[in-house]
N, C-alpha and C. Protein backbone atom coordinates (compact mmCIF):
# COMPACT_ATOMS: atom_id res chain seq x y z
N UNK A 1 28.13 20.51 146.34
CA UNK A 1 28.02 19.62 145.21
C UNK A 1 26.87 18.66 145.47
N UNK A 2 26.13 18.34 144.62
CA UNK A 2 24.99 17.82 144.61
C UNK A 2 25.09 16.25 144.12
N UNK A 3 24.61 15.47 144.69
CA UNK A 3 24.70 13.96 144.18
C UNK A 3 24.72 13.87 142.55
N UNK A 4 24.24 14.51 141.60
CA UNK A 4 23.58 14.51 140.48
C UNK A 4 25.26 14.77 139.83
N UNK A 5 25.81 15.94 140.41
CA UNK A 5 26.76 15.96 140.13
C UNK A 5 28.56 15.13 140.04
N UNK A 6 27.98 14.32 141.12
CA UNK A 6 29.33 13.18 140.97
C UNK A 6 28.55 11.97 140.24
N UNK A 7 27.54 11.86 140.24
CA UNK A 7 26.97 11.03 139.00
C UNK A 7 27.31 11.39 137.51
N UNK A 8 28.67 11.12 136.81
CA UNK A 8 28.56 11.32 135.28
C UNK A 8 27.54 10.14 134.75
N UNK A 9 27.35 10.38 133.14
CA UNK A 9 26.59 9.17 132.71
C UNK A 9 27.98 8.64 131.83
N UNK A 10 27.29 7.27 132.17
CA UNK A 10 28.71 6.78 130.79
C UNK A 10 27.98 6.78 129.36
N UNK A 11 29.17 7.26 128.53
CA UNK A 11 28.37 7.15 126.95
C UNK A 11 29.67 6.28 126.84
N UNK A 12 30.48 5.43 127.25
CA UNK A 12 30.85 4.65 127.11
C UNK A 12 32.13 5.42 126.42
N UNK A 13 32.72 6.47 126.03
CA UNK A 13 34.08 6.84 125.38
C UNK A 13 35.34 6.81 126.06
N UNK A 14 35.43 6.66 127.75
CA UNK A 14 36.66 6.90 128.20
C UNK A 14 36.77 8.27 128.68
N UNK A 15 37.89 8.55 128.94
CA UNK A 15 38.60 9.58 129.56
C UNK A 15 39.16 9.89 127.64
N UNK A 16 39.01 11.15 127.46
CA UNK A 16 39.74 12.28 126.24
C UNK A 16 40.85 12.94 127.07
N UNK A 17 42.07 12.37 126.69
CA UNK A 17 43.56 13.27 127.01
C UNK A 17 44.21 13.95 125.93
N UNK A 18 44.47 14.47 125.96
CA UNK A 18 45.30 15.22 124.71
C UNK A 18 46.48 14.57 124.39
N UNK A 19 47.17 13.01 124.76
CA UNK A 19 47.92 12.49 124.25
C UNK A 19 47.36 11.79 123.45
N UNK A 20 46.27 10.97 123.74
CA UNK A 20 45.53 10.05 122.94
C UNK A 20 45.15 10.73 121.55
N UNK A 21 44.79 12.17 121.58
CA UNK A 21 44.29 12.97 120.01
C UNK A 21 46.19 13.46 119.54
N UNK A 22 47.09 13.33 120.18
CA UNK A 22 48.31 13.87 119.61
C UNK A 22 48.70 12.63 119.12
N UNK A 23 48.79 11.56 119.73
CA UNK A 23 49.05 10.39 118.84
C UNK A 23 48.08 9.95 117.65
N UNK A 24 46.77 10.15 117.55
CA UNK A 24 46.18 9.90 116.49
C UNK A 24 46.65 10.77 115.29
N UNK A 25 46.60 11.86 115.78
CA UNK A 25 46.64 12.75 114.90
C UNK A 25 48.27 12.28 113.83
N UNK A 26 49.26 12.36 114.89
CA UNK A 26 50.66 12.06 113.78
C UNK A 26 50.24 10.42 113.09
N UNK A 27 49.70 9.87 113.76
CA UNK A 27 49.53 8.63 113.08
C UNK A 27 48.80 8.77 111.90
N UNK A 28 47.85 9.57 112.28
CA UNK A 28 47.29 9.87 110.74
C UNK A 28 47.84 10.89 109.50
N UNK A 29 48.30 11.59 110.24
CA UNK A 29 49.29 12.56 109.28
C UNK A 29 50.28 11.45 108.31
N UNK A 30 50.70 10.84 108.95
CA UNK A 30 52.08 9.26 108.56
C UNK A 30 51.15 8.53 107.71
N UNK A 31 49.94 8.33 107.77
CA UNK A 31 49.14 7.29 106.99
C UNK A 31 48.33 7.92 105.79
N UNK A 32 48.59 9.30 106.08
CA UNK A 32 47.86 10.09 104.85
C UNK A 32 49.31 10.33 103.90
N UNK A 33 50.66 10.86 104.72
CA UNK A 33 51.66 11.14 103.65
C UNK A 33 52.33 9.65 103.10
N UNK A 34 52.20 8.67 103.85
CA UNK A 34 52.80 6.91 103.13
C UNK A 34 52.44 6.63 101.46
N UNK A 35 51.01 6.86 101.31
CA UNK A 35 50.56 6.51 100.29
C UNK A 35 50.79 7.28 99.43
N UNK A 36 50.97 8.82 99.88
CA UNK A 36 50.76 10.09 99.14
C UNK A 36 51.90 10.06 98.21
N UNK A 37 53.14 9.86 99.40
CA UNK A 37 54.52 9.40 98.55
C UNK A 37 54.36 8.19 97.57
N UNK A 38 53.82 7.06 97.75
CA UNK A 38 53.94 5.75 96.84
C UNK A 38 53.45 6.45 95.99
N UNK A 39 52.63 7.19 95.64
CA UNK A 39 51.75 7.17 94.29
C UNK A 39 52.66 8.24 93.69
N UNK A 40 52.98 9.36 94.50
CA UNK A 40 53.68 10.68 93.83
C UNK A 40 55.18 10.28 92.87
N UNK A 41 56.02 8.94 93.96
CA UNK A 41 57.18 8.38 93.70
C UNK A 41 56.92 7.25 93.58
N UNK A 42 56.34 6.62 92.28
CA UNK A 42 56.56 5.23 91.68
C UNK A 42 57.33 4.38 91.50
N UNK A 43 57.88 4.32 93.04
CA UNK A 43 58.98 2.83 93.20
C UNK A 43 58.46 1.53 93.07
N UNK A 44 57.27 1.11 93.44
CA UNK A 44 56.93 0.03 93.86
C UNK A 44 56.01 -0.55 92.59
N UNK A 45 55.84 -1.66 92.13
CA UNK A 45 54.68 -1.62 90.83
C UNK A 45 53.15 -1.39 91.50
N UNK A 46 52.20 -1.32 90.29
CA UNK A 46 50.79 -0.91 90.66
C UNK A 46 50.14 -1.44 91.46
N UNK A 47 50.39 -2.33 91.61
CA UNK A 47 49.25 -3.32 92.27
C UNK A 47 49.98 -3.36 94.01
N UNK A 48 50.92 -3.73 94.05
CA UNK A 48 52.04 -3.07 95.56
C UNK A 48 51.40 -1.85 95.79
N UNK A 49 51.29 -0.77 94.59
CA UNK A 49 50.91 0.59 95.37
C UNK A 49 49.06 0.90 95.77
N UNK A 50 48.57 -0.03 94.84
CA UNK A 50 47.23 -0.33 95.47
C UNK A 50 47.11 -0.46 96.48
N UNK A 51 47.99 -1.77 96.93
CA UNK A 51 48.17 -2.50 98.61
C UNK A 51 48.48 -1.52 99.31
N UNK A 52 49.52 -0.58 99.32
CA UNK A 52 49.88 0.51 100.48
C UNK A 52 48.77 1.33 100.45
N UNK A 53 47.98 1.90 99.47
CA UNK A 53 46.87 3.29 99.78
C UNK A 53 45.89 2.34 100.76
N UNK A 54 45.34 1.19 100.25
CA UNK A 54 44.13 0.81 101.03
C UNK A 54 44.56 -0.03 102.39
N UNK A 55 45.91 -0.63 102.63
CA UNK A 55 46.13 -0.66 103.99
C UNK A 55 46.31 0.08 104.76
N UNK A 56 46.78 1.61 104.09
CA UNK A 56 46.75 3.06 104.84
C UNK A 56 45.77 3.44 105.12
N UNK A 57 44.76 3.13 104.21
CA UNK A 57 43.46 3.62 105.09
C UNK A 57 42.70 2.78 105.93
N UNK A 58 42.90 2.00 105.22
CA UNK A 58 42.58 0.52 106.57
C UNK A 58 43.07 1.18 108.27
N UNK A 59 44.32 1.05 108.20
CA UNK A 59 44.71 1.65 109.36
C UNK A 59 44.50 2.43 109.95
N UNK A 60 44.26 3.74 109.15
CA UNK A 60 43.90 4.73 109.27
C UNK A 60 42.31 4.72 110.20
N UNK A 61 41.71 3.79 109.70
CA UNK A 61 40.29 3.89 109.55
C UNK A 61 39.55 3.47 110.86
N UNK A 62 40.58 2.71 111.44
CA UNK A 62 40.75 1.90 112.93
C UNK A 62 41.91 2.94 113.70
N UNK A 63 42.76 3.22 113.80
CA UNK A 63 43.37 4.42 114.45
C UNK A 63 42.52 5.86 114.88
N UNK A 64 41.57 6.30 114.09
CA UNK A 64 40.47 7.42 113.97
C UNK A 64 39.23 6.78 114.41
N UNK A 65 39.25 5.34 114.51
CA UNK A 65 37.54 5.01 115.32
C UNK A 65 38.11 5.06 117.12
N UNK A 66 39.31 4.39 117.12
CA UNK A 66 40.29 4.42 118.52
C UNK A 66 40.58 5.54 119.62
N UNK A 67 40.91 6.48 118.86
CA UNK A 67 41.48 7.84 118.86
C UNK A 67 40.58 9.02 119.08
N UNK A 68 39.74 9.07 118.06
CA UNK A 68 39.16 9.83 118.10
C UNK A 68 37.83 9.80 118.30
N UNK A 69 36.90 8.90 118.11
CA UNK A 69 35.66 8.55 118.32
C UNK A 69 35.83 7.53 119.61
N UNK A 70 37.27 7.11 120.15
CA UNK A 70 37.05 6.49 121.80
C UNK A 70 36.06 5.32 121.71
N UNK A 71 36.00 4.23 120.28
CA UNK A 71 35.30 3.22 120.52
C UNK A 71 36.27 1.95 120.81
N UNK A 72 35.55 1.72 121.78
CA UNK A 72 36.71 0.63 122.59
C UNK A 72 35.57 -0.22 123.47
N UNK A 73 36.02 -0.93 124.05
CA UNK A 73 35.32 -2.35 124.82
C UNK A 73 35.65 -2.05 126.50
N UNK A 74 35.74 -1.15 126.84
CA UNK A 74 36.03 -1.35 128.83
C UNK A 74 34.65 -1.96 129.38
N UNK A 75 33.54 -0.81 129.06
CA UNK A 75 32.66 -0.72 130.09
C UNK A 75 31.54 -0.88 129.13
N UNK A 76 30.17 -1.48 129.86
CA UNK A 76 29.16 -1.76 128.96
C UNK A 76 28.51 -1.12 128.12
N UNK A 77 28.37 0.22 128.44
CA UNK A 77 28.18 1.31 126.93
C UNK A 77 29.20 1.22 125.96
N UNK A 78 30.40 0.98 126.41
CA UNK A 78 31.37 1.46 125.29
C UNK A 78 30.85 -0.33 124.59
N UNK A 79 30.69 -1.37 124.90
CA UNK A 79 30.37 -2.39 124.09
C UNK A 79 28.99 -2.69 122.81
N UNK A 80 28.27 -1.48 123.98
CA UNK A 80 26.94 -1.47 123.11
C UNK A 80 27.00 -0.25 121.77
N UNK A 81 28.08 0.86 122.30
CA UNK A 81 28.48 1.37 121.00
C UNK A 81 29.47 0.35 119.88
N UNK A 82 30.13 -0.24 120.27
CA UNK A 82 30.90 -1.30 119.67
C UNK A 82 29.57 -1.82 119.06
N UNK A 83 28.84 -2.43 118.91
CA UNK A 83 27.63 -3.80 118.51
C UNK A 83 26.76 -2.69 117.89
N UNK A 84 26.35 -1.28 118.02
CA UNK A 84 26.18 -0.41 117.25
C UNK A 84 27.19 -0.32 116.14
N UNK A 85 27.95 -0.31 116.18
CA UNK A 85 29.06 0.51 114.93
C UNK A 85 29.01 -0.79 114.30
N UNK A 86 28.80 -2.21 114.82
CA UNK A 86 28.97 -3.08 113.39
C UNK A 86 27.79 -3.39 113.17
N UNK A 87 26.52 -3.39 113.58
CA UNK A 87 25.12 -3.09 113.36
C UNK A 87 25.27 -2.08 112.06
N UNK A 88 25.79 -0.91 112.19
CA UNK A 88 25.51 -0.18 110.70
C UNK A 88 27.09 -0.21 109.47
N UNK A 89 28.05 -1.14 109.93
CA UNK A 89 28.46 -1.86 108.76
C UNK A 89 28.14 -2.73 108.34
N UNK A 90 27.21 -3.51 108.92
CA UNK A 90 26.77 -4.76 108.14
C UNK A 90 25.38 -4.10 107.23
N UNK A 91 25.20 -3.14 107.83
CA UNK A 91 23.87 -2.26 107.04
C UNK A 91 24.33 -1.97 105.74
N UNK A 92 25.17 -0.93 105.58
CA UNK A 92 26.28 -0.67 104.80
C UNK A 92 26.72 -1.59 103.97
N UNK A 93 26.74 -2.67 104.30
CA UNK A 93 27.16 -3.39 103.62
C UNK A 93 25.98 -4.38 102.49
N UNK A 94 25.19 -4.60 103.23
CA UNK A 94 24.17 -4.71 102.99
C UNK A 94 23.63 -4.08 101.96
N UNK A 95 23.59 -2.79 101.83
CA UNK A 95 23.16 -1.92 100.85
C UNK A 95 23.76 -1.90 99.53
N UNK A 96 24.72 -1.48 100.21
CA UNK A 96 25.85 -1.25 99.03
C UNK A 96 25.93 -2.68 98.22
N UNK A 97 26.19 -4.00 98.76
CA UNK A 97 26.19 -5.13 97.85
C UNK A 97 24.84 -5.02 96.91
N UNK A 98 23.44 -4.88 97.39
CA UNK A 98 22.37 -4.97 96.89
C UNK A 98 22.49 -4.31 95.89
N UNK A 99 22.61 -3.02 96.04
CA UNK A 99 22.70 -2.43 95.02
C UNK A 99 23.69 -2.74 94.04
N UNK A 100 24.77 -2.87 94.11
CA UNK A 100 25.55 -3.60 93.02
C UNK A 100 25.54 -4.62 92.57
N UNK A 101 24.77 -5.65 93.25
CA UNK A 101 23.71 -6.99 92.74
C UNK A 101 22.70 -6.76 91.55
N UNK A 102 21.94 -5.21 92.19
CA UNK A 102 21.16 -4.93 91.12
C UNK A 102 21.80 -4.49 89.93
N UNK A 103 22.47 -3.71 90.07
CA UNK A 103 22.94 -2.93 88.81
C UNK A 103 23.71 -4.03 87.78
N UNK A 104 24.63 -5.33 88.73
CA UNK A 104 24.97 -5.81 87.83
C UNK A 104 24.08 -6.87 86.84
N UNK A 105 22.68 -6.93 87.57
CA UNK A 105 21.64 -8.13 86.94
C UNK A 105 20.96 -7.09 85.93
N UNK A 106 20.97 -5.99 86.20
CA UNK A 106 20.02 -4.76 85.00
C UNK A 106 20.81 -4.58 84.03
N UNK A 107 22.56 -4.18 84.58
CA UNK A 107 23.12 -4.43 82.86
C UNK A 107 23.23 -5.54 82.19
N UNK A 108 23.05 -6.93 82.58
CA UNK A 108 23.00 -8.47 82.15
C UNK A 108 21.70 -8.44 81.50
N UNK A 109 21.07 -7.85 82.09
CA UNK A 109 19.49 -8.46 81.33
C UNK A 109 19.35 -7.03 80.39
N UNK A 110 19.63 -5.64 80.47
CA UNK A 110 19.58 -4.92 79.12
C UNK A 110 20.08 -5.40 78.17
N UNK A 111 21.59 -6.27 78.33
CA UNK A 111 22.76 -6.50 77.46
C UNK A 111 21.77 -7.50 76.42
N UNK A 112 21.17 -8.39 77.21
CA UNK A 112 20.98 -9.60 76.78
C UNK A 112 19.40 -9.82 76.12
């Protein structure tokens, strides 16, 4: 075995076990059928069942960055992927507002 070889590089994800993807996975299965039921079986009023789909995916959305993409804070790559991943939601975000800034000042000023 060659030095090169007990040298891994870190990309910062952790150790991948197959408990960590078996628990995501039912967690997400549970967070895809929660909502599926509220909407299918209209117990709750509309706006309650709003709240359950988008806190399901909320959850969801952070359970699958955890789980499955292994973004987490141990070691200094895994932080600089962390400060990456909100580097391109604030991009994202960024965009997406602009653009709906624009669109809503272009239909104001066609209207008007």
């Amino acid at each position: 075995m060659s030095q090169s070889d007990l040298h891994q590089p870190d990309f910062g994800t952790g150790e991948k076990t197959v408990p960590v993807y078996l628990a995501g996975t039912i967690a997400c299965v549970i967070l895809t059928l929660l909502p599926f039921a509220a909407v299918m079986r209209p117990i709750l009023p509309p706006s309650a069942t709003i709240g359950v789909v988008f806190t399901a995916a909320l959850a969801q959305f952070i359970i699958q960055l955890g789980c499955f993409l292994q973004l987490n804070n141990r070691t200094d790559q895994a932080r600089m992927n962390m400060q990456s991943f909100a580097l391109c939601l604030f991009i994202l975000f960024v965009l997406i507002a602009g653009s709906l800034w624009i669109m809503q000042s272009l239909s104001y000023n066609m209207a008007h």
